[in-house]
Protein backbone atom coordinates (compact mmCIF):
# COMPACT_ATOMS: atom_id res chain seq x y z
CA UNK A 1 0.00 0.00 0.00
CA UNK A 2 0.97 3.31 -0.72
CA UNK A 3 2.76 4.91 2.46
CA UNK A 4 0.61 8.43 2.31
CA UNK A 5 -1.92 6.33 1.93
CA UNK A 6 -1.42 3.61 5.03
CA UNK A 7 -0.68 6.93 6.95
CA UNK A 8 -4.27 8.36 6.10
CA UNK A 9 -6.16 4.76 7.07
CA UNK A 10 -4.11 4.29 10.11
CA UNK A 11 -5.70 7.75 11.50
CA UNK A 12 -9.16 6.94 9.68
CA UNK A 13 -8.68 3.11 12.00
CA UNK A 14 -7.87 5.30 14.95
CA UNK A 15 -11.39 6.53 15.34
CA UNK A 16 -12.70 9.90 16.40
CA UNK A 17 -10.03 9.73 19.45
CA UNK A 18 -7.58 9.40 16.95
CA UNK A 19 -8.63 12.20 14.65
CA UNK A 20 -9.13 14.60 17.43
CA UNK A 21 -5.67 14.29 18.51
CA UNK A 22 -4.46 14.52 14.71
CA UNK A 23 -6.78 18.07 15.10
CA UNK A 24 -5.04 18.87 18.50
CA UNK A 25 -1.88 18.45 16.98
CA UNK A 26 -2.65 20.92 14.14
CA UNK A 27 -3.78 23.59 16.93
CA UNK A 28 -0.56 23.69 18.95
CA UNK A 29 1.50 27.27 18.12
CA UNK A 30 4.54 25.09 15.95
CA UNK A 31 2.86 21.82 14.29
CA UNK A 32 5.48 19.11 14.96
CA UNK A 33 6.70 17.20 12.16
CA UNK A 34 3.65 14.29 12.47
CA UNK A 35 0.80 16.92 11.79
CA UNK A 36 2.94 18.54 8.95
CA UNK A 37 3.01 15.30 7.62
CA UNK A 38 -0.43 14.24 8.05
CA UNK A 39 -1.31 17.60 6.26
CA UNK A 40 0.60 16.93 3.42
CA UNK A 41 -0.71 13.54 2.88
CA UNK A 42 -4.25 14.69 3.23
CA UNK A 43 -3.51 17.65 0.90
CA UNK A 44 -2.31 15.53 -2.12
CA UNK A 45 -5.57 13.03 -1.73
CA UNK A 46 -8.79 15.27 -1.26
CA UNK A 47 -11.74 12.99 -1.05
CA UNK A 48 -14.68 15.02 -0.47
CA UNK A 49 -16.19 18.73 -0.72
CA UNK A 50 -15.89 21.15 1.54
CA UNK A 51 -19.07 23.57 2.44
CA UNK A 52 -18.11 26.89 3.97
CA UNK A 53 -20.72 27.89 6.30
CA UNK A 54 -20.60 32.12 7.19
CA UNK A 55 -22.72 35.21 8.19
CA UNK A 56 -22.63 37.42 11.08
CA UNK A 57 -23.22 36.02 15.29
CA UNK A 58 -26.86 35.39 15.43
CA UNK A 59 -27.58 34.53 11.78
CA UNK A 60 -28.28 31.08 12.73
CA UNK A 61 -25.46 28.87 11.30
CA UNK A 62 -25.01 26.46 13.90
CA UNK A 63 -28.95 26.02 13.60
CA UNK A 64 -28.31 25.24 9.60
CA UNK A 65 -25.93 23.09 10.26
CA UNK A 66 -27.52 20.82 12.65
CA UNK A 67 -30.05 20.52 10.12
CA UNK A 68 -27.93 20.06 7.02
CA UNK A 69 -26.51 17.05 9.11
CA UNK A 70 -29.00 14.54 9.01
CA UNK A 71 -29.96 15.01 5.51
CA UNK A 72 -26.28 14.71 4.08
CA UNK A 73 -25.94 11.44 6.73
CA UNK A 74 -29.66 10.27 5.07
CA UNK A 75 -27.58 10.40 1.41
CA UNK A 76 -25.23 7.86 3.14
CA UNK A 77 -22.67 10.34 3.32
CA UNK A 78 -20.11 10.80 6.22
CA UNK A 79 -19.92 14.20 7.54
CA UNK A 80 -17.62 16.36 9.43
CA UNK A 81 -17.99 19.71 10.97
CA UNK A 82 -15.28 22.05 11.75
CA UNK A 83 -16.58 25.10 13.83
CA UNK A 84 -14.55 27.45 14.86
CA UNK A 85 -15.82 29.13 17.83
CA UNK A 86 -14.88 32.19 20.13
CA UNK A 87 -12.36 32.30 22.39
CA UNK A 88 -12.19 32.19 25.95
CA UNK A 89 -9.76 34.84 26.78
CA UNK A 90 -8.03 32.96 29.58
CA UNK A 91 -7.28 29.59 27.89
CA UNK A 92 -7.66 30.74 24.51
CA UNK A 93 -9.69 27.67 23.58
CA UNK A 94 -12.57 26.90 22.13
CA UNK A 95 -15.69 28.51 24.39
CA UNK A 96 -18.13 26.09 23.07
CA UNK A 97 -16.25 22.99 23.00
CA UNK A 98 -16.89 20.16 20.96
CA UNK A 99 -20.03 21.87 19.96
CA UNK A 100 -22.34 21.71 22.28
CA UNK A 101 -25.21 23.21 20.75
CA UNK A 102 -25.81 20.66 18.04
CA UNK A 103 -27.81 17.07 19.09
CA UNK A 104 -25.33 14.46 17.56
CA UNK A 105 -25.62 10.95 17.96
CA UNK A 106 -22.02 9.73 20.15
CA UNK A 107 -21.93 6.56 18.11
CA UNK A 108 -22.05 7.50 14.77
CA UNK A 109 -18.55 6.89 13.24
CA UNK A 110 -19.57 8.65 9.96
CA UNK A 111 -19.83 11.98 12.12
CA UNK A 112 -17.22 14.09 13.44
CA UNK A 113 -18.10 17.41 14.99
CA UNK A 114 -14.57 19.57 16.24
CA UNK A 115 -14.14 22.97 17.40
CA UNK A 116 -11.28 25.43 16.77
CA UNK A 117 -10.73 28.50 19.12
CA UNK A 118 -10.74 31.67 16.97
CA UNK A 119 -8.35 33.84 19.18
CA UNK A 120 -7.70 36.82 17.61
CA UNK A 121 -8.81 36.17 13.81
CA UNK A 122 -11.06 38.59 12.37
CA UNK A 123 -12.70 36.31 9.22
CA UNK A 124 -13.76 33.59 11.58
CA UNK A 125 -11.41 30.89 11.09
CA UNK A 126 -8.89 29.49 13.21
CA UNK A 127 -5.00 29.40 12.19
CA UNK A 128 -5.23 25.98 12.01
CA UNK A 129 -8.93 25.70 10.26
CA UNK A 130 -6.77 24.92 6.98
CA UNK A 131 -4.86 22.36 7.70
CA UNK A 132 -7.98 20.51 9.75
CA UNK A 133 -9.95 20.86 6.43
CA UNK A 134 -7.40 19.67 4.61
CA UNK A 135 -7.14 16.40 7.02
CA UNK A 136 -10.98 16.05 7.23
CA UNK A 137 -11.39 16.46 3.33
CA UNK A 138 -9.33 13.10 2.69
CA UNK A 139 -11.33 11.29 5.36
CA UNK A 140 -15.02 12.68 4.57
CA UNK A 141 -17.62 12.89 1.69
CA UNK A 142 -18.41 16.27 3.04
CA UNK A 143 -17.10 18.64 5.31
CA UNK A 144 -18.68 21.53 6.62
CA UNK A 145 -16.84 24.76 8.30
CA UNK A 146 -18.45 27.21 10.15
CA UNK A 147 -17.30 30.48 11.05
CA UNK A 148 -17.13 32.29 14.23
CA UNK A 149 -18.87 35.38 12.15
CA UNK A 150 -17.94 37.83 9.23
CA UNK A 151 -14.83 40.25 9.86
CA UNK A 152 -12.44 42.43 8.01
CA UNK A 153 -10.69 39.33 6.16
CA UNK A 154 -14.09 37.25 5.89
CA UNK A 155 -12.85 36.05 2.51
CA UNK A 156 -10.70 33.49 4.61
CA UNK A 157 -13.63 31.59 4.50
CA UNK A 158 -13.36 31.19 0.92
CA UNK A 159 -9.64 30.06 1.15
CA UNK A 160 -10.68 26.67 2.21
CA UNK A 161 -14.14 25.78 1.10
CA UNK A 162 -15.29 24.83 -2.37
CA UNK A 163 -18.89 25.91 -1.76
CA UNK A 164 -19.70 28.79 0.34
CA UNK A 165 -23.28 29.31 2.03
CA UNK A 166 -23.94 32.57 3.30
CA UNK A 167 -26.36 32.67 5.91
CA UNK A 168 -28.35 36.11 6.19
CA UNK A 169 -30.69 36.54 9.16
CA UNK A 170 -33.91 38.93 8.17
CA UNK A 171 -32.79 42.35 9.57
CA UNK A 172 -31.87 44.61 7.07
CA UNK A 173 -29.08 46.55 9.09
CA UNK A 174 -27.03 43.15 8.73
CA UNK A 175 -28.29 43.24 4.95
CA UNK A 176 -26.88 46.15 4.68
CA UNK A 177 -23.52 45.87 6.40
CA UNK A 178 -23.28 43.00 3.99
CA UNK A 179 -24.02 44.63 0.87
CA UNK A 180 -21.51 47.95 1.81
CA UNK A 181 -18.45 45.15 2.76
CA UNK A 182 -18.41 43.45 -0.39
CA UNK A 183 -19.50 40.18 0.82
CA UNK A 184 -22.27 39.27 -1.03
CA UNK A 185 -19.23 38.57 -3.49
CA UNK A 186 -18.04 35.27 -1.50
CA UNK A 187 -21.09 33.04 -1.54
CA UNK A 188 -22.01 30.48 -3.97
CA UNK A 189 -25.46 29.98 -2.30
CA UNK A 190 -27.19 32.35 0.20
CA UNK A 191 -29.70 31.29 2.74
CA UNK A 192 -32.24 33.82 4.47
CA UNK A 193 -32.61 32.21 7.73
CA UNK A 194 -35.41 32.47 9.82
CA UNK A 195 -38.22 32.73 7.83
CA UNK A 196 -40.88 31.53 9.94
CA UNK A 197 -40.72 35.37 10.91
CA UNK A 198 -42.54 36.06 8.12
CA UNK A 199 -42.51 39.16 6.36
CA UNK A 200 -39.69 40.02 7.54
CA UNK A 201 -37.76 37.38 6.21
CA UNK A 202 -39.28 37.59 2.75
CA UNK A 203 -38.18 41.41 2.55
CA UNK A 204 -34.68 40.70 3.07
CA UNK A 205 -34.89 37.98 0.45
CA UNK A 206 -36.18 40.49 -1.81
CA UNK A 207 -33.83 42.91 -1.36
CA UNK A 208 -31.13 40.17 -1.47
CA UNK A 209 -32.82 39.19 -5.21
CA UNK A 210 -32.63 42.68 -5.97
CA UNK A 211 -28.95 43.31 -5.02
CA UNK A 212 -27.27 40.36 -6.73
CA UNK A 213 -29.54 40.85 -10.40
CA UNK A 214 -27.43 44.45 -10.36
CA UNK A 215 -24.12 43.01 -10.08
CA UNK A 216 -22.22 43.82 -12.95
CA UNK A 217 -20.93 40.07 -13.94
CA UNK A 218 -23.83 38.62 -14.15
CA UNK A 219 -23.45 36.05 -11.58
CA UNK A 220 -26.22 34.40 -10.48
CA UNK A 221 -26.42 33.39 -7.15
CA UNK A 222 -29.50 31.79 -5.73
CA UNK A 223 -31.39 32.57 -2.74
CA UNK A 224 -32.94 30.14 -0.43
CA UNK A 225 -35.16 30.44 2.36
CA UNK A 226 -35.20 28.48 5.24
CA UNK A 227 -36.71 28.20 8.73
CA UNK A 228 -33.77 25.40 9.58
CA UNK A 229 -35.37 24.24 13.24
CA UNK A 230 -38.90 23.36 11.46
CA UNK A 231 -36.61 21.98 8.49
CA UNK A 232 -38.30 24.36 5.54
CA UNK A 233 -36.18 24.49 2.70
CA UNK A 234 -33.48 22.98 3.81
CA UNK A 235 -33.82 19.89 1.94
CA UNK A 236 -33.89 22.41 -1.33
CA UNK A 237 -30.78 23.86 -0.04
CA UNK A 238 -29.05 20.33 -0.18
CA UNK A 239 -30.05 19.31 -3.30
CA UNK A 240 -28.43 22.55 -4.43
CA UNK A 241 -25.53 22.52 -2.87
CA UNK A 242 -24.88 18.94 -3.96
CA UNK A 243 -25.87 19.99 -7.58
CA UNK A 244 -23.57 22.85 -7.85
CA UNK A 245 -20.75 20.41 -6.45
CA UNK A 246 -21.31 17.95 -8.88
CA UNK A 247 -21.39 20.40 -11.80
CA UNK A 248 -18.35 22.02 -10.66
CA UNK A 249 -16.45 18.62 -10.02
CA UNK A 250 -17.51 17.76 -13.57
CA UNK A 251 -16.40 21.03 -15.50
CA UNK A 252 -13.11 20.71 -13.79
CA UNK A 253 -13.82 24.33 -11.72
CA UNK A 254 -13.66 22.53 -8.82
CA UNK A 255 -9.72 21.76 -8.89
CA UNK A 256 -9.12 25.39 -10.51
CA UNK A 257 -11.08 26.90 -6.93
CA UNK A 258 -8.97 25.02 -5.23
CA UNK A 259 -5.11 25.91 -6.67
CA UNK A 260 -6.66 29.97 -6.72
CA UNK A 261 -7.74 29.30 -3.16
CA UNK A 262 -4.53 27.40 -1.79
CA UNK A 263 -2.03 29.99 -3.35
CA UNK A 264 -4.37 32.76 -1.61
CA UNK A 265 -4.31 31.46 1.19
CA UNK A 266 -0.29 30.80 0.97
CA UNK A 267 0.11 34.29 0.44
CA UNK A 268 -2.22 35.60 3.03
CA UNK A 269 0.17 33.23 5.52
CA UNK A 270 3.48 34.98 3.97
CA UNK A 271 2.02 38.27 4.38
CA UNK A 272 0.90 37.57 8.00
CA UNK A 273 4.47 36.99 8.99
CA UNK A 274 6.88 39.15 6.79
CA UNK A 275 4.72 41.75 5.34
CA UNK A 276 4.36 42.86 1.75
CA UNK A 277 8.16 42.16 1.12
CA UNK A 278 8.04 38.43 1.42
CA UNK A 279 4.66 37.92 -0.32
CA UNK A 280 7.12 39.67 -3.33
CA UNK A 281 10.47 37.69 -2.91
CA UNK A 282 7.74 34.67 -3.17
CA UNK A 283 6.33 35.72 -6.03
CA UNK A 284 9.57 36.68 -7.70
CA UNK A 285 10.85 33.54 -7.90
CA UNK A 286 13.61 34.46 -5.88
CA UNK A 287 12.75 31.99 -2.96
CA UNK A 288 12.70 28.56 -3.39
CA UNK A 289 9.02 27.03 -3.40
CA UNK A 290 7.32 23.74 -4.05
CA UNK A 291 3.84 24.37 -4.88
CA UNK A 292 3.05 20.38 -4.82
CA UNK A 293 3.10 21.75 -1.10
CA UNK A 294 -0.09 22.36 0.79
CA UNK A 295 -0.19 25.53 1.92
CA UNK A 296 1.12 25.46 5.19
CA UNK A 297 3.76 23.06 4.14
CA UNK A 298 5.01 25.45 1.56
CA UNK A 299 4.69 28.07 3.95
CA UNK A 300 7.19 26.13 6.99
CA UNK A 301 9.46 25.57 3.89
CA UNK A 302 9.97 28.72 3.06
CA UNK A 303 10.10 30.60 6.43
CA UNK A 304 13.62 29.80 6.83
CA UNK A 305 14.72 31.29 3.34
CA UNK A 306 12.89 34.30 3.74
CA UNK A 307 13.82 35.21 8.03
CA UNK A 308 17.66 34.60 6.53
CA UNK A 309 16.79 36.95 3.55
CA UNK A 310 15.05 39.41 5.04
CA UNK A 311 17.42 40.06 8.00
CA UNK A 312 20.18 40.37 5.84
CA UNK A 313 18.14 42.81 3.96
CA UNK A 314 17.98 44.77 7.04
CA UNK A 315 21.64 44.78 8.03
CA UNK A 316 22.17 47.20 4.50
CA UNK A 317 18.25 48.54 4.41
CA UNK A 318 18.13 49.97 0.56
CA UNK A 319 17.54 54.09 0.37
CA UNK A 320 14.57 55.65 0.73
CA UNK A 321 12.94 56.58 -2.77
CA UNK A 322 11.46 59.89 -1.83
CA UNK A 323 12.01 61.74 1.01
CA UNK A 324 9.06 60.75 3.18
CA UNK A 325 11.42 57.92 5.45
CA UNK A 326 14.23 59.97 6.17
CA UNK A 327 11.56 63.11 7.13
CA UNK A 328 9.74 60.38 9.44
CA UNK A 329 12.72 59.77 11.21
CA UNK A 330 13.59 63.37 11.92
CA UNK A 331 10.18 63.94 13.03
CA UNK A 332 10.77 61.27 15.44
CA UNK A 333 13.81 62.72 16.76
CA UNK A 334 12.99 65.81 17.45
């Protein structure tokens, strides 16, 4: 047997004890060399699709997704949820813990529900959200990741998922907030939740209808509503979403999302740690990369090559090109 591949069904053989330490791994500070690995592995051998799952606090996604559950299982699909949840500001774990607000059943072994402490991210997903998708994607027909909420770098949400649902709760200040951010860009499907309050709920999907006919590409993004506890249209919204999977698996979009998405989301990571210059030593070629790499492999390989090159930069920092650095340091010293 192939030795990624014995790696992968050794951890699927471990059980849900096994895979939650796997996921424990991936959350410590500095992976050790075992989670890199198991990322890797996981990376090159995607099995399922991955359902992103976002919209602000109180939008109702853990409600959706306790409902999109049983219907996926009913398919005789195995399902795992990632949720990343807020932190508690003393241990900086998860505050919800291994989700407490969704009914599971303990013994079903094609179920995994894990949460991921947010600490300080600002798009709702955990530092290590990526390579936990990654690892659940290989074991899983579909995985589903819910955010913490939308924030200034919500399209980190779209850096990992092939699908993206967009839940929107009827209260048009949120519709609004949405609509001024640029996030009704992101989703692939949006879901009005809540619509057993009525009128309400049918006005936002309105105005929802109305904002995404006048965008100027022309992409069509549907609009579903749902009252998830009493279970109306949620079945529509799975058919959909396994629809638009299929079509995109079969057009060969699916794979392109997923190369865009990974690079993205390698960048983002180079950016995070040594600012605009490393994202362009990267991209210059100048660095050595291997972009069969996930992306936090490829990241912990080059982090070396660029700390060396950038401190060296430093030691002989090149000269200003206008006069704005050297006036900011005499500012500074008077």
């Amino acid at each position: 047997m192939d030795p990624e591949l014995r790696l992968l069904e050794q951890l699927k053989g471990s059980g849900k004890p096994g895979l939650a330490r796997a996921l424990s791994l991936l959350e410590a500070e500095e992976p050790d060399g075992e989670a890199l690995r198991l990322v890797e592995c996981a990376h090159r051998r995607p099995r399922g699709r991955v359902i992103g799952i976002t919209g602000a606090p109180g939008a109702g996604k853990s409600t959706l997704v306790g409902a999109l559950i049983p219907r996926l299982r009913a398919r005789g699909l195995t399902v795992a949820v990632l949720a990343v949840d807020p932190s508690s500001h003393r241990s900086g774990g998860a505050l919800l813990g291994d989700r407490i607000r969704l009914a599971l059943d303990p013994e079903d072994e094609g179920l995994f529900v894990r949460s991921l402490a947010a600490r300080d991210r600002l798009g709702g997903l955990a530092e290590a959200a990526a390579g936990g998708v990654a690892l659940l994607r290989a074991l899983f027909d579909r995985v589903l990741v819910e955010t913490v909420g939308i924030g200034q770098s919500e399209r980190e949400v779209e850096e990992v998922s092939d699908l993206v649902v967009l839940a929107v709760p009827p209260e048009a200040g949120d519709l609004l907030q949405f609509i001024k951010a640029g996030v009704l860009e992101i989703p692939d499907l949006i879901a009005v939740t809540k619509t057993d309050l009525g009128e309400r709920a049918a006005q936002a999907a309105r105005a929802l209808e109305a904002a995404l006919a006048a965008r100027p590409d022309g992409r069509r993004i549907p609009v579903h509503r749902i009252a998830a506890p009493r279970g109306d249209g949620v079945d529509q919204l799975v058919e959909a979403l396994e629809r638009s999977g299929a079509d995109l698996e079969r057009s060969g979009a699916i794979e392109a999302r997923r190369r865009m998405r990974a690079e993205a989301q390698f960048l983002r990571m180079v950016r995070e740690a040594f600012g605009r210059l490393g994202v362009e030593l990267v991209q210059s070629g100048s660095i050595d990369d291997d972009r069969n790499r996930s992306p936090s492999g490829r990241f912990h390989h080059v982090s070396a090559r660029l700390r060396a090159r950038l401190l060296g930069e430093e030691k002989t920092p090149p000269p200003a090109q206008d006069g704005r650095r050297q006036a900011g340091r005499g500012e500074g010293g008077r």
